[in-house]
N, C-alpha and C. Protein backbone atom coordinates (compact mmCIF):
# COMPACT_ATOMS: atom_id res chain seq x y z
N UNK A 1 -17.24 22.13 -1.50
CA UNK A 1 -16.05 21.34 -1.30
C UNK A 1 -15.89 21.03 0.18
N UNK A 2 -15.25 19.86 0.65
CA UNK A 2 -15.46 19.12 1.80
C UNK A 2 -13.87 20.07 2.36
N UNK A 3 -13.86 20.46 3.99
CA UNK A 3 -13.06 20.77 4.60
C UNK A 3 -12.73 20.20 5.27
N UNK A 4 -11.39 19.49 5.76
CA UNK A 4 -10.43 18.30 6.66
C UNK A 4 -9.35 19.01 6.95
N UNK A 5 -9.22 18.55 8.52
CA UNK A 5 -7.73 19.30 9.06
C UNK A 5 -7.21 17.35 9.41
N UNK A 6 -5.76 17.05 8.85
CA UNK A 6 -5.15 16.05 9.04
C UNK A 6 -4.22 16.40 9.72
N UNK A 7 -3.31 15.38 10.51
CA UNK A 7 -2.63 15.45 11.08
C UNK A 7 -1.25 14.50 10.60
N UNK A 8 -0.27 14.68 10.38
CA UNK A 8 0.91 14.10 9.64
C UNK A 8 2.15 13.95 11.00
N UNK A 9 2.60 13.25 11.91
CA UNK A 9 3.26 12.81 12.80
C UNK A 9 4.52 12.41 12.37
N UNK A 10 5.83 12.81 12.48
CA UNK A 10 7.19 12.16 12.44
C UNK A 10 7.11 11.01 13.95
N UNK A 11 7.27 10.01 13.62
CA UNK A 11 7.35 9.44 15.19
C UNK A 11 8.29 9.64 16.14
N UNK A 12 8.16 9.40 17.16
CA UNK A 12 8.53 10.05 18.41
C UNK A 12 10.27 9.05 18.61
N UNK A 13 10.64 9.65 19.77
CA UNK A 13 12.27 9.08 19.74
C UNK A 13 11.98 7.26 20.04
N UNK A 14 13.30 6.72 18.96
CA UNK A 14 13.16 5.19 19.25
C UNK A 14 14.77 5.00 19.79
N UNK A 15 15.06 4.04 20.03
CA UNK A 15 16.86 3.43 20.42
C UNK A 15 17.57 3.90 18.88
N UNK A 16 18.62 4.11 19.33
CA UNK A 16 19.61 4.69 18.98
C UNK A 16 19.50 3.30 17.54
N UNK A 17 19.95 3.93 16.14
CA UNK A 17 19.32 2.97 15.01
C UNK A 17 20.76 2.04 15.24
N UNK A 18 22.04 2.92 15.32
CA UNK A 18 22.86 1.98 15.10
C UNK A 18 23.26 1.05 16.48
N UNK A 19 22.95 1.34 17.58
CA UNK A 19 22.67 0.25 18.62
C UNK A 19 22.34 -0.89 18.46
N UNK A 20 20.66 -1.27 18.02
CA UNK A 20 20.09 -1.95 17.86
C UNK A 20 20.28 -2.94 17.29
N UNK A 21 19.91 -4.35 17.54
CA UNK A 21 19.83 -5.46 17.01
C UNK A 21 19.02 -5.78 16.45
N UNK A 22 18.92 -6.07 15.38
CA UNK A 22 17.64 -7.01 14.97
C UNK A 22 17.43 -5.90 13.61
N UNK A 23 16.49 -6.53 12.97
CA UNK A 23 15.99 -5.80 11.67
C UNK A 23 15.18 -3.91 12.72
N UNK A 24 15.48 -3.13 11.96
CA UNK A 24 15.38 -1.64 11.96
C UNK A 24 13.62 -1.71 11.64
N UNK A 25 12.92 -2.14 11.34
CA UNK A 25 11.59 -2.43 11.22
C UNK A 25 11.06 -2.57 12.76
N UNK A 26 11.96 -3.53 13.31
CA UNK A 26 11.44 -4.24 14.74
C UNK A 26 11.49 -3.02 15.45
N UNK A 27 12.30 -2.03 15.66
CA UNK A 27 13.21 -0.94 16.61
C UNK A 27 12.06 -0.05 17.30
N UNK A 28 12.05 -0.37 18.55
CA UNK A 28 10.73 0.20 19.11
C UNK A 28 11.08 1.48 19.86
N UNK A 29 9.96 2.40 20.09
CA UNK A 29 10.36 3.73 20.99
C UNK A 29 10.85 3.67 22.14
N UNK A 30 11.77 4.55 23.01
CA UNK A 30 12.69 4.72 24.28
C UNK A 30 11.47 5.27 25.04
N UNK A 31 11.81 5.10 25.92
CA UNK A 31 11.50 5.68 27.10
C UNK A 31 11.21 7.14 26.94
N UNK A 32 11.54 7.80 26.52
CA UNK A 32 11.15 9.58 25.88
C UNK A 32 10.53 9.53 25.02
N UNK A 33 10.79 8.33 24.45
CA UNK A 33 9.83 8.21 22.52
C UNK A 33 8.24 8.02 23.30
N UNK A 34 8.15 6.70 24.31
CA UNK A 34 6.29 6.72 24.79
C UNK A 34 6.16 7.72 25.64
N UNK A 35 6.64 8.75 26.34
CA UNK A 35 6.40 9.56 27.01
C UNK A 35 5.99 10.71 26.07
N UNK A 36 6.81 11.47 24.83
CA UNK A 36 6.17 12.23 23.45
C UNK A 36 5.19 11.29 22.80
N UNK A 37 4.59 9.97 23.02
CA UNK A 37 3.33 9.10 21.96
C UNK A 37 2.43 9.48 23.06
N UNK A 38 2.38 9.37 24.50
CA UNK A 38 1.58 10.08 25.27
C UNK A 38 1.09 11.13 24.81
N UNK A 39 2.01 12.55 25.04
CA UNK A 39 1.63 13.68 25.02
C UNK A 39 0.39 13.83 23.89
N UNK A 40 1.52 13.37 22.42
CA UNK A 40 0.90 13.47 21.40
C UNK A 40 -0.78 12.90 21.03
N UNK A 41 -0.68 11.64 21.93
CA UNK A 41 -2.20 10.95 21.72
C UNK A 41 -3.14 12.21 22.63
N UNK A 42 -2.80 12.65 23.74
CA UNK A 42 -3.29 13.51 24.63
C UNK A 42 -4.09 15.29 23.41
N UNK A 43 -2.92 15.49 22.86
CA UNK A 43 -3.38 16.47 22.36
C UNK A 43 -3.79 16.43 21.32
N UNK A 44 -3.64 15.61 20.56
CA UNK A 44 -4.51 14.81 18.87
C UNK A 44 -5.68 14.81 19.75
N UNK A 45 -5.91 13.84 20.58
CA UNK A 45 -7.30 13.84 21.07
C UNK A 45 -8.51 15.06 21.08
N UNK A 46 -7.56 15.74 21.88
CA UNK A 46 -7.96 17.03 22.28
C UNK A 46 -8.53 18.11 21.23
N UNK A 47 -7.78 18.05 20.24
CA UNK A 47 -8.15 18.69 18.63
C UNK A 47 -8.50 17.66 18.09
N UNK A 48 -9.42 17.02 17.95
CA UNK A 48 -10.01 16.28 17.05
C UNK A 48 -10.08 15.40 16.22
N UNK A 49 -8.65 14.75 16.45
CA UNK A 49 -8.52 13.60 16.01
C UNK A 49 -9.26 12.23 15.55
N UNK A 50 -9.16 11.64 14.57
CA UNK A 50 -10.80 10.98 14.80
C UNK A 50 -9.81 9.18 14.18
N UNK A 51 -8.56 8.89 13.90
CA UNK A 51 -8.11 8.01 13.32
C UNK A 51 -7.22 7.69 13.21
N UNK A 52 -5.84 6.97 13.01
CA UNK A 52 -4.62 6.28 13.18
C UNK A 52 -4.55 5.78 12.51
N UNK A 53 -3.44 6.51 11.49
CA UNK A 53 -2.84 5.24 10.07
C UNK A 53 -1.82 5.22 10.47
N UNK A 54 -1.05 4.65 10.06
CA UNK A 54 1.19 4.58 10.28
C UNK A 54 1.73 3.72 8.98
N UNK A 55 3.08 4.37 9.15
CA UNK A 55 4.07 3.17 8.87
C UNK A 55 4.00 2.14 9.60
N UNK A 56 4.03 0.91 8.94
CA UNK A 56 3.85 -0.32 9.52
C UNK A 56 5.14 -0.46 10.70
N UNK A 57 5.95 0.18 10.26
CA UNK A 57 7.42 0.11 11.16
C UNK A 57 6.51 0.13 12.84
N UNK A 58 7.01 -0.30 13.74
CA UNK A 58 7.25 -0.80 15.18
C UNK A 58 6.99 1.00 16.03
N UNK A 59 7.85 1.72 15.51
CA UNK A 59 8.35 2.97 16.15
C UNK A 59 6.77 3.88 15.65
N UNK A 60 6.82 3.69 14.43
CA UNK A 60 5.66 4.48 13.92
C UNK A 60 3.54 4.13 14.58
N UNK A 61 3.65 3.28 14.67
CA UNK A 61 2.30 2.05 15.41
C UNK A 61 2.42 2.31 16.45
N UNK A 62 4.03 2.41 17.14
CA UNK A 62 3.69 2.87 18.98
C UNK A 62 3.69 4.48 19.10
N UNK A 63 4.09 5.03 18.59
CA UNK A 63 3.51 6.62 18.18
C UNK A 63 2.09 7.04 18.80
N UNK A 64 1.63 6.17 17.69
CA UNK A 64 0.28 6.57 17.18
C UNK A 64 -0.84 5.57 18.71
N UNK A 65 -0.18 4.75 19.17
CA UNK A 65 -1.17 3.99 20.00
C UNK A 65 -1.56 4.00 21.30
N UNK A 66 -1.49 5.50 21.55
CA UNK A 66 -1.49 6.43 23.06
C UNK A 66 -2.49 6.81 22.34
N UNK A 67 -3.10 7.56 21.35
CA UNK A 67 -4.16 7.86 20.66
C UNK A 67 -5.01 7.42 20.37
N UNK A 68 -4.78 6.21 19.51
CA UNK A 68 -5.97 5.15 19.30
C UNK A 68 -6.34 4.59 20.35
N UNK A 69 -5.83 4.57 21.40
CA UNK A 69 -6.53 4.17 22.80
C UNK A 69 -7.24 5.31 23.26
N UNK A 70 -7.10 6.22 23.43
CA UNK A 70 -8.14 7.23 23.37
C UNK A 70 -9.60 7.45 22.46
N UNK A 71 -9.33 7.41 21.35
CA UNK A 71 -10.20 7.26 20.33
C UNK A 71 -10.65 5.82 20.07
N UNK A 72 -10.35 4.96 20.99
CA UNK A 72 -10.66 3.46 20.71
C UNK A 72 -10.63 2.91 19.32
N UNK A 73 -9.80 3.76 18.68
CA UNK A 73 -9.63 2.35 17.54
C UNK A 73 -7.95 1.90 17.38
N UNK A 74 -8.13 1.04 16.16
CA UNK A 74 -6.34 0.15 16.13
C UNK A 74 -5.90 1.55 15.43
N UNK A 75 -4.85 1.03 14.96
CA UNK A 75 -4.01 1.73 14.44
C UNK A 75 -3.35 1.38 13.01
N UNK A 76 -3.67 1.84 12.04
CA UNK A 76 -3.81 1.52 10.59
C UNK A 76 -2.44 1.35 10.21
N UNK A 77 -2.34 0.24 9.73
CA UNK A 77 -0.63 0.29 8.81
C UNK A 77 -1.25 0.31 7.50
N UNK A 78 -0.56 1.03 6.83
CA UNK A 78 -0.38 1.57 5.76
C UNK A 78 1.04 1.72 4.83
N UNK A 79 1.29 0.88 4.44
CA UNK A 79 2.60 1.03 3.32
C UNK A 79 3.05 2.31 2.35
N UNK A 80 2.11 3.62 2.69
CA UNK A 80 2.25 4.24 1.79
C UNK A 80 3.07 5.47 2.77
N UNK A 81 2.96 5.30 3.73
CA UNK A 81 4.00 5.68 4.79
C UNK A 81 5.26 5.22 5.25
N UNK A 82 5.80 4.22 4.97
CA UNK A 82 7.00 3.41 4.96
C UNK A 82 8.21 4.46 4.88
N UNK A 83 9.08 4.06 5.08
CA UNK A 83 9.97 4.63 5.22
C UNK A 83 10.99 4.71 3.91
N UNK A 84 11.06 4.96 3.17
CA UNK A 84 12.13 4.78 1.46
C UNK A 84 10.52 4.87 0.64
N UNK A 85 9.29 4.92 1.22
CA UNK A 85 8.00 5.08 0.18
C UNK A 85 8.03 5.53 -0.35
N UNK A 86 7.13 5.27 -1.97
CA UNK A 86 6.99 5.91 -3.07
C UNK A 86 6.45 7.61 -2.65
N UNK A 87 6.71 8.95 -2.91
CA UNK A 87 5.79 9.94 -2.64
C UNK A 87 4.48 10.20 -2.29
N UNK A 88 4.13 9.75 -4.09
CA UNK A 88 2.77 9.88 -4.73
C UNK A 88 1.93 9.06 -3.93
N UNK A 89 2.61 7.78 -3.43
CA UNK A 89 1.18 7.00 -2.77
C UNK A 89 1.22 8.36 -0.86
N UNK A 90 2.38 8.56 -0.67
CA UNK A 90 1.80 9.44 0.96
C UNK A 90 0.76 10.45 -0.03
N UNK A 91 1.25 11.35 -0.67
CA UNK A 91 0.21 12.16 -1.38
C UNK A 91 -1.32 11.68 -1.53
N UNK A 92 -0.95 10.44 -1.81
CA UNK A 92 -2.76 9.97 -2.45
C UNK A 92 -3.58 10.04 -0.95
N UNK A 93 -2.26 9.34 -0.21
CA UNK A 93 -3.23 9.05 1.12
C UNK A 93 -3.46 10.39 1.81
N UNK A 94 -2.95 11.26 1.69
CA UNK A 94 -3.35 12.66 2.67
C UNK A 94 -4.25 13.21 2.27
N UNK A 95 -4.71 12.96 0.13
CA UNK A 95 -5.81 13.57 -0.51
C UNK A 95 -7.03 12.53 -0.42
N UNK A 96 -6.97 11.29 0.24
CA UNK A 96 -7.86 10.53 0.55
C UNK A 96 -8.71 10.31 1.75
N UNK A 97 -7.50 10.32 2.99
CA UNK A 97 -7.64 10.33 4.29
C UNK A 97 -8.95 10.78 4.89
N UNK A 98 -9.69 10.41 5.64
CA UNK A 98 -10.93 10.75 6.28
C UNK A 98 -10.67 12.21 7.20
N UNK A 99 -11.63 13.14 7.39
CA UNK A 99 -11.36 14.22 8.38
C UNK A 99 -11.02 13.70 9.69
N UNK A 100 -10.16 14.29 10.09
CA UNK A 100 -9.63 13.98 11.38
C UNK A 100 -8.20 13.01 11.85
N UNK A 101 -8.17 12.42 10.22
CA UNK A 101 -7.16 11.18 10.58
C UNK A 101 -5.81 11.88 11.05
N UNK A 102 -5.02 11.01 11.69
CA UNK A 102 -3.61 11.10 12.21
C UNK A 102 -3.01 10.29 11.36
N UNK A 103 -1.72 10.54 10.76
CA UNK A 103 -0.68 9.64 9.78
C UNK A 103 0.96 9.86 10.20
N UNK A 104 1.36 8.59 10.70
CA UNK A 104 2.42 9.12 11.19
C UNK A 104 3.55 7.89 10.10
N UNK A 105 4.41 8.67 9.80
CA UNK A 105 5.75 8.56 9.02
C UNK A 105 7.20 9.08 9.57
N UNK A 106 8.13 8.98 8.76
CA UNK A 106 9.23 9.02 8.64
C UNK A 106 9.84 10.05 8.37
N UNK A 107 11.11 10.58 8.83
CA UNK A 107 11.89 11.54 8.68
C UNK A 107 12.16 11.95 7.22
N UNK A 108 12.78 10.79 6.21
CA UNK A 108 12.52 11.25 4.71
C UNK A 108 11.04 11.61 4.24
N UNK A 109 9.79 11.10 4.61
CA UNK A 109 8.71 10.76 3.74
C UNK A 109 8.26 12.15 4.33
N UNK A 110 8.07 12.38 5.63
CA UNK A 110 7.20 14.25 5.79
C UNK A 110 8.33 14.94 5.22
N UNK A 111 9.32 15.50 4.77
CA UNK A 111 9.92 16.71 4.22
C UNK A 111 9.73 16.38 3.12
N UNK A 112 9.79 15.36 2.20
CA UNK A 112 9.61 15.18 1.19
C UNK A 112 8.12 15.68 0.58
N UNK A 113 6.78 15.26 1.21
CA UNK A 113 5.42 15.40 1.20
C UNK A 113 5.04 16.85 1.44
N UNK A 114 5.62 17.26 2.58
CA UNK A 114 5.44 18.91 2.56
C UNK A 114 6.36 19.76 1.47
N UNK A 115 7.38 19.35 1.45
CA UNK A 115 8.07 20.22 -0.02
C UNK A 115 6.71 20.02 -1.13
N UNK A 116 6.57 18.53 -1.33
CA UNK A 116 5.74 18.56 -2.37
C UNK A 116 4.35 19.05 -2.30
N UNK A 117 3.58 19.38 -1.24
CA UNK A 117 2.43 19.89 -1.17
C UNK A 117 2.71 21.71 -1.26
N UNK A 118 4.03 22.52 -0.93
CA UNK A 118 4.59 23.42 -0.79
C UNK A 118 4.25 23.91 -2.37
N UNK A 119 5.15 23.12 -3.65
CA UNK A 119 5.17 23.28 -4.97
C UNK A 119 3.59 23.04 -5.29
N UNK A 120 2.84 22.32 -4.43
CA UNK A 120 1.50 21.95 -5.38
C UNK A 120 0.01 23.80 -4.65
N UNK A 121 0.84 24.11 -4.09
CA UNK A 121 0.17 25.44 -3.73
C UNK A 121 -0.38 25.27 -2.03
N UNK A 122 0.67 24.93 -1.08
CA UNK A 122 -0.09 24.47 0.20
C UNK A 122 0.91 25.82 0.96
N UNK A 123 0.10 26.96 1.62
CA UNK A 123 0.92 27.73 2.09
C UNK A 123 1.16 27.70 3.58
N UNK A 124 2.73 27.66 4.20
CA UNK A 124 3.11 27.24 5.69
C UNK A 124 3.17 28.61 6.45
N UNK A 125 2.37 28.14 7.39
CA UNK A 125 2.07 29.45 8.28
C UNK A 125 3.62 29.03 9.59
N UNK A 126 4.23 28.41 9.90
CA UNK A 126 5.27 28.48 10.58
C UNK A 126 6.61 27.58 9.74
N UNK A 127 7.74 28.43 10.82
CA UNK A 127 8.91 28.02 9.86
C UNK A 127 8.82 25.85 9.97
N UNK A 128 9.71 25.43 9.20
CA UNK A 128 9.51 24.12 9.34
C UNK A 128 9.90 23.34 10.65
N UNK A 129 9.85 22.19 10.65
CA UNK A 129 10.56 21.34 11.88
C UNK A 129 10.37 20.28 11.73
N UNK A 130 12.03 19.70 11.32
CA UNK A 130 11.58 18.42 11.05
C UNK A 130 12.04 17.06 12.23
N UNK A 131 11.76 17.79 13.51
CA UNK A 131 12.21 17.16 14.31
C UNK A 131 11.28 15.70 14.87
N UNK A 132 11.76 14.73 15.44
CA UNK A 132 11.29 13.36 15.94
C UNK A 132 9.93 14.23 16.85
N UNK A 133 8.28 13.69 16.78
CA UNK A 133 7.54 13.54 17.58
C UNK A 133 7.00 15.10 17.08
N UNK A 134 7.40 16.13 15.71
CA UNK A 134 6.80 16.85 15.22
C UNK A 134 5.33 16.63 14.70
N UNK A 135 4.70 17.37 14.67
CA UNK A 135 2.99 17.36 14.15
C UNK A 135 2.53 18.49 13.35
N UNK A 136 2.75 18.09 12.19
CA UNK A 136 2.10 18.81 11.06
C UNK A 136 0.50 19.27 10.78
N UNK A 137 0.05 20.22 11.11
CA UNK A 137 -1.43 20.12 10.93
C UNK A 137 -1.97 20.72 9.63
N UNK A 138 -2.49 19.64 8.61
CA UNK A 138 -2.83 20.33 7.53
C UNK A 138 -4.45 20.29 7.39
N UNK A 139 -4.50 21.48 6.51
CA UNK A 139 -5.82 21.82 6.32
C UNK A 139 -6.14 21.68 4.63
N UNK A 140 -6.65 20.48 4.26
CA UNK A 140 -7.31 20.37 3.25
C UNK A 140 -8.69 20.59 2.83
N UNK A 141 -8.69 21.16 1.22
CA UNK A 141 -10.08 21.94 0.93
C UNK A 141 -10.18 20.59 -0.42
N UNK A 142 -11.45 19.88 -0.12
CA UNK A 142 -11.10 18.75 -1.38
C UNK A 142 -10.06 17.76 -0.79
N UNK A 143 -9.84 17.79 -1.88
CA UNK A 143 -8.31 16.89 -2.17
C UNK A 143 -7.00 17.77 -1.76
N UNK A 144 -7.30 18.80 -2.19
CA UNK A 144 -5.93 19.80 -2.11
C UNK A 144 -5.82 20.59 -0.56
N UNK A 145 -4.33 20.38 -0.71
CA UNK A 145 -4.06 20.48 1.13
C UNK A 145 -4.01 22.22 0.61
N UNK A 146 -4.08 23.37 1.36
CA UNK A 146 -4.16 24.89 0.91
C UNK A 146 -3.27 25.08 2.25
N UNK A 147 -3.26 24.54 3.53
CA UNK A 147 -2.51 26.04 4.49
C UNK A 147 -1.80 24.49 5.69
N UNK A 148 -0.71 24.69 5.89
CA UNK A 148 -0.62 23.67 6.55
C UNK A 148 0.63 24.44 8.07
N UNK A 149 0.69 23.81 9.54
CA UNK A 149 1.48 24.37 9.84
C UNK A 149 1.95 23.48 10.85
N UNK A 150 3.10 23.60 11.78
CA UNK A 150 3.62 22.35 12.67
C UNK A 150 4.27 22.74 13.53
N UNK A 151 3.45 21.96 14.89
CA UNK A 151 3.61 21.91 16.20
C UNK A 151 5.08 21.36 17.02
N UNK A 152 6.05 22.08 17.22
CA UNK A 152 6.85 21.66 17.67
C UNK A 152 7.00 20.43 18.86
N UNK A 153 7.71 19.26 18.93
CA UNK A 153 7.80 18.45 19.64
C UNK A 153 7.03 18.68 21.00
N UNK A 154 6.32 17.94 21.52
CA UNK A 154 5.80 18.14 22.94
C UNK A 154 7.19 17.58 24.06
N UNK A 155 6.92 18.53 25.30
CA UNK A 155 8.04 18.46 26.39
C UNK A 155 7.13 17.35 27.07
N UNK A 156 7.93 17.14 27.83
CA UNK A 156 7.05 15.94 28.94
C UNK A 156 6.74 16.46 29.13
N UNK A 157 5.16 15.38 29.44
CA UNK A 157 3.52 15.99 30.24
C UNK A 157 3.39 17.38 29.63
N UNK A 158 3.66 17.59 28.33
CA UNK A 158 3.02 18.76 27.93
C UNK A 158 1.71 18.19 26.92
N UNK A 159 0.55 19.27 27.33
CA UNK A 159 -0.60 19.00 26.44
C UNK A 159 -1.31 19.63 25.98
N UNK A 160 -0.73 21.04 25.78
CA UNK A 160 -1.34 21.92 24.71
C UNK A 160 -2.16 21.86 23.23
């Protein structure tokens, strides 16, 4: 059976939702939000990162694109990360995903996905966190995710 450690990303801080003008799709990261897409591309790199999917959303693509500039590739939109997304399709994609990939989503869609990988037998080696610019590192055997655990928000210029 094939062994993959993925990486599952809440994206990093964007403008304040109810501020903003314009469709909530458009709503791009603050000034703290690309300073945590830094860190984060910095230390994905660093562990082995090998790929960049997202929510197509604005906030989720600039996340992820401190990384894919590192790793020189784009940065995958993917609908199955969306934000109000069906479960089962984030599920399919985390039991599909290539070794190494990065997937970054939404505040509903990771608690939802880890509860459900939780019930499907995935055991968490730290307490949860479901905070903005969190990094979930799961370790799938197959298809089936078995031990998964998550990196608390990076501080500026942190790159552990």
């Amino acid at each position: 059976m094939s062994r993959a450690t993925l990486y599952l990303v809440r994206h990093a801080k964007a403008g304040e939702r109810r501020a903003w003008v314009g469709a909530d799709f458009d709503r791009p990261l603050s000034k703290a939000g690309w300073k945590q897409a830094e860190s984060i591309g910095k230390r994905l790199a660093k562990h082995g990162a090998t790929g960049a999917v997202s929510s197509p959303y604005v906030r989720c693509v600039q996340t992820l694109e401190p990384l894919a500039g590192r790793l020189d590739v784009g940065v995958k939109p993917d609908d199955r990360l969306l934000e109000g997304a069906d479960l089962e399709g984030a599920l399919d994609l985390i039991a599909e995903a290539a070794p190494g990939t990065t997937l970054c989503s939404h505040g509903d869609i990771i608690p939802a996905v880890i509860d459900a990988l939780i019930r499907r037998g995935m055991q968490v080696q730290t307490p949860p966190d479901w905070r903005k610019s969190t990094i979930w590192v799961l370790h799938r055997n197959g298809t089936r995710v078995t031990k998964g655990k998550v990196w608390p928000p990076p501080t500026t210029g942190s790159v552990s």
